[in-house]
Protein backbone atom coordinates (compact mmCIF):
# COMPACT_ATOMS: atom_id res chain seq x y z
CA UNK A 1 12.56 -7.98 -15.61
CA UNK A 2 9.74 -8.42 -13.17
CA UNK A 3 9.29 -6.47 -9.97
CA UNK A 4 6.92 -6.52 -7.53
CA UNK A 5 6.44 -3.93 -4.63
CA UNK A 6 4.24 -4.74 -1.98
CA UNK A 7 2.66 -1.71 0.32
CA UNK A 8 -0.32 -1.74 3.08
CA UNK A 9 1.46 -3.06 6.16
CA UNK A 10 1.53 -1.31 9.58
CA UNK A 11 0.15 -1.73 13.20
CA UNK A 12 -3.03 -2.73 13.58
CA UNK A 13 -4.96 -3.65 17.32
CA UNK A 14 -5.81 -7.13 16.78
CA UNK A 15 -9.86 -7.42 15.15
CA UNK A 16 -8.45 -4.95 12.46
CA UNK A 17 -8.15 -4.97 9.19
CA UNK A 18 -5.65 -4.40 6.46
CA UNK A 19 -5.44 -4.31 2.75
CA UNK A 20 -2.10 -5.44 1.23
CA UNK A 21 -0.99 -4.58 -2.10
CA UNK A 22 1.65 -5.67 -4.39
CA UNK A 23 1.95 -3.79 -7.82
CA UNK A 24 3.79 -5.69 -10.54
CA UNK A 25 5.80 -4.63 -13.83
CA UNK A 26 6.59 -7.37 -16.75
CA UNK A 27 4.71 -9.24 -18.83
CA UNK A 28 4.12 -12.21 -16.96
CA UNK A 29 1.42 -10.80 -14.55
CA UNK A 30 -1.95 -11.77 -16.40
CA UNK A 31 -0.95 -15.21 -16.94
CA UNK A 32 0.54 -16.25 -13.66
CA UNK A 33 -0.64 -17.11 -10.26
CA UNK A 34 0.14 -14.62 -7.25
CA UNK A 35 0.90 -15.87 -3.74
CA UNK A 36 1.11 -14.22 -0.70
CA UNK A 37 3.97 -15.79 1.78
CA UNK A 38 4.66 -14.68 5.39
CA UNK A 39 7.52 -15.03 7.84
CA UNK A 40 7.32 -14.76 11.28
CA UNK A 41 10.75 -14.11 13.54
CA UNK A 42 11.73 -17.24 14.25
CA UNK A 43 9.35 -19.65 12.12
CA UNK A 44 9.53 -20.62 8.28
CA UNK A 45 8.23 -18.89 5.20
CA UNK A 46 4.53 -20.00 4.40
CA UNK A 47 1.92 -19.83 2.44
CA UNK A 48 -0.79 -17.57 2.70
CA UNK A 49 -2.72 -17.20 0.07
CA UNK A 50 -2.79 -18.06 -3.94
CA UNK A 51 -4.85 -16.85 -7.08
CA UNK A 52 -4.25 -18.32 -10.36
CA UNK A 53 -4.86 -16.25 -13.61
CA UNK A 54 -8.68 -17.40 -13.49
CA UNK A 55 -8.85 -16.24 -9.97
CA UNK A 56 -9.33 -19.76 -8.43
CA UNK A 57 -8.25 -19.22 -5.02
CA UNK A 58 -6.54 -21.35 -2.38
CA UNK A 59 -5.37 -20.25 1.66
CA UNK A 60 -3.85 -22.06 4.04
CA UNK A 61 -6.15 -23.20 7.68
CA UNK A 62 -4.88 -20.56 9.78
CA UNK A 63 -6.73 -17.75 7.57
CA UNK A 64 -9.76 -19.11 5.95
CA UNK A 65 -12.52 -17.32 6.38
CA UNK A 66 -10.86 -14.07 7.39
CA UNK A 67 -8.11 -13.02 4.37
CA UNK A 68 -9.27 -12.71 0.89
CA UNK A 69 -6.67 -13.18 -1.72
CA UNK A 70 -7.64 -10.99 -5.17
CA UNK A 71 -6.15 -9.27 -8.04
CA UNK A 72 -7.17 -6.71 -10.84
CA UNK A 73 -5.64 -7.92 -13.97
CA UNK A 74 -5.62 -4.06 -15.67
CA UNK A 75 -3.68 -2.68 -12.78
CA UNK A 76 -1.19 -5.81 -12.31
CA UNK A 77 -1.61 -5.84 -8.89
CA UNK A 78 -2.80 -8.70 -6.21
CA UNK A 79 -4.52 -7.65 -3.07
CA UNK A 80 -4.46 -9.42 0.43
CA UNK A 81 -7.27 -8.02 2.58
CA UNK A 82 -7.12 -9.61 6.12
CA UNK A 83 -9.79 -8.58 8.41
CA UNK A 84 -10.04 -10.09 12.21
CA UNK A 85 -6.59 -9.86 12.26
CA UNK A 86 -4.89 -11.58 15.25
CA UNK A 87 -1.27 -11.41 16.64
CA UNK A 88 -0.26 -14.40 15.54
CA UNK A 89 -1.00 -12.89 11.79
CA UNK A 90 2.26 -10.70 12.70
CA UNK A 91 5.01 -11.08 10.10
CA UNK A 92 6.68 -10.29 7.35
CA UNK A 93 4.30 -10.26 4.39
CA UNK A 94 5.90 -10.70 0.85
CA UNK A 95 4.10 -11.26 -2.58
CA UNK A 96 5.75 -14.09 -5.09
CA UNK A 97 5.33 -15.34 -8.50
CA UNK A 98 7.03 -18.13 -10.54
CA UNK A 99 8.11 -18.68 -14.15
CA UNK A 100 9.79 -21.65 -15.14
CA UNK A 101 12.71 -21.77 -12.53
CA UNK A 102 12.37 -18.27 -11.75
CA UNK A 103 11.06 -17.03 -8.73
CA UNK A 104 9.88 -13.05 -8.11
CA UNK A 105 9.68 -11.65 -4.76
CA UNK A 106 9.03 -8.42 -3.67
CA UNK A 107 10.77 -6.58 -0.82
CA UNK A 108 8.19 -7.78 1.81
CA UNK A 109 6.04 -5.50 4.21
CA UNK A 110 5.74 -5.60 8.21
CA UNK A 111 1.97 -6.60 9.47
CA UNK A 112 2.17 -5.70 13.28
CA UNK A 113 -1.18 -7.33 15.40
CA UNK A 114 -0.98 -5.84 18.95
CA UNK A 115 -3.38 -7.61 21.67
């Protein structure tokens, strides 16, 4: 059984920063890629950020250059730290892995950019 917990979120004045963590159990963590989603009220699920098990990294346009996507292998945990945060960053934030036709997601934490 995997779990994943995410933790970090709050309210932040937009420039901020925050560091989002999501803590896995199971086997699987070492060998998969981690992904960052986030859902806005209103607006689709998408894709934030992605680490394979070799760390290659991918993010989509809208945070380049200001969210780094990361993970520590020994603690089975992927980090998200978004600085220059802006309110359009506000959402939902959930963590997600795949296996096979599986899909893991954690409960999801609230980012909150104020202007």
């Amino acid at each position: 059984q995997v779990q994943l917990v995410e933790s970090g979120g709050g309210l932040v004045q937009a420039g901020g920063s925050l560091r989002l963590s999501c803590a896995t159990s199971g086997s699987i963590f070492a060998v998969n890629t981690m992904n960052w989603l986030r859902q806005a009220p209103g607006k689709q699920r998408e894709l934030v950020a992605t680490i394979t098990s070799g760390g290659a990294t991918n993010y989509a346009d809208s945070v380049k250059g200001r969210f780094t996507i990361s993970r520590d292998n020994a603690k089975n945990t992927v980090y998200l730290q978004m600085n220059s945060l802006k309110p359009e960053d506000t959402a939902v934030y959930y963590c997600n892995t795949n296996q096979g036709i599986y899909k893991y997601w954690g409960q999801g934490t609230q980012v909150t950019v104020s202007s």
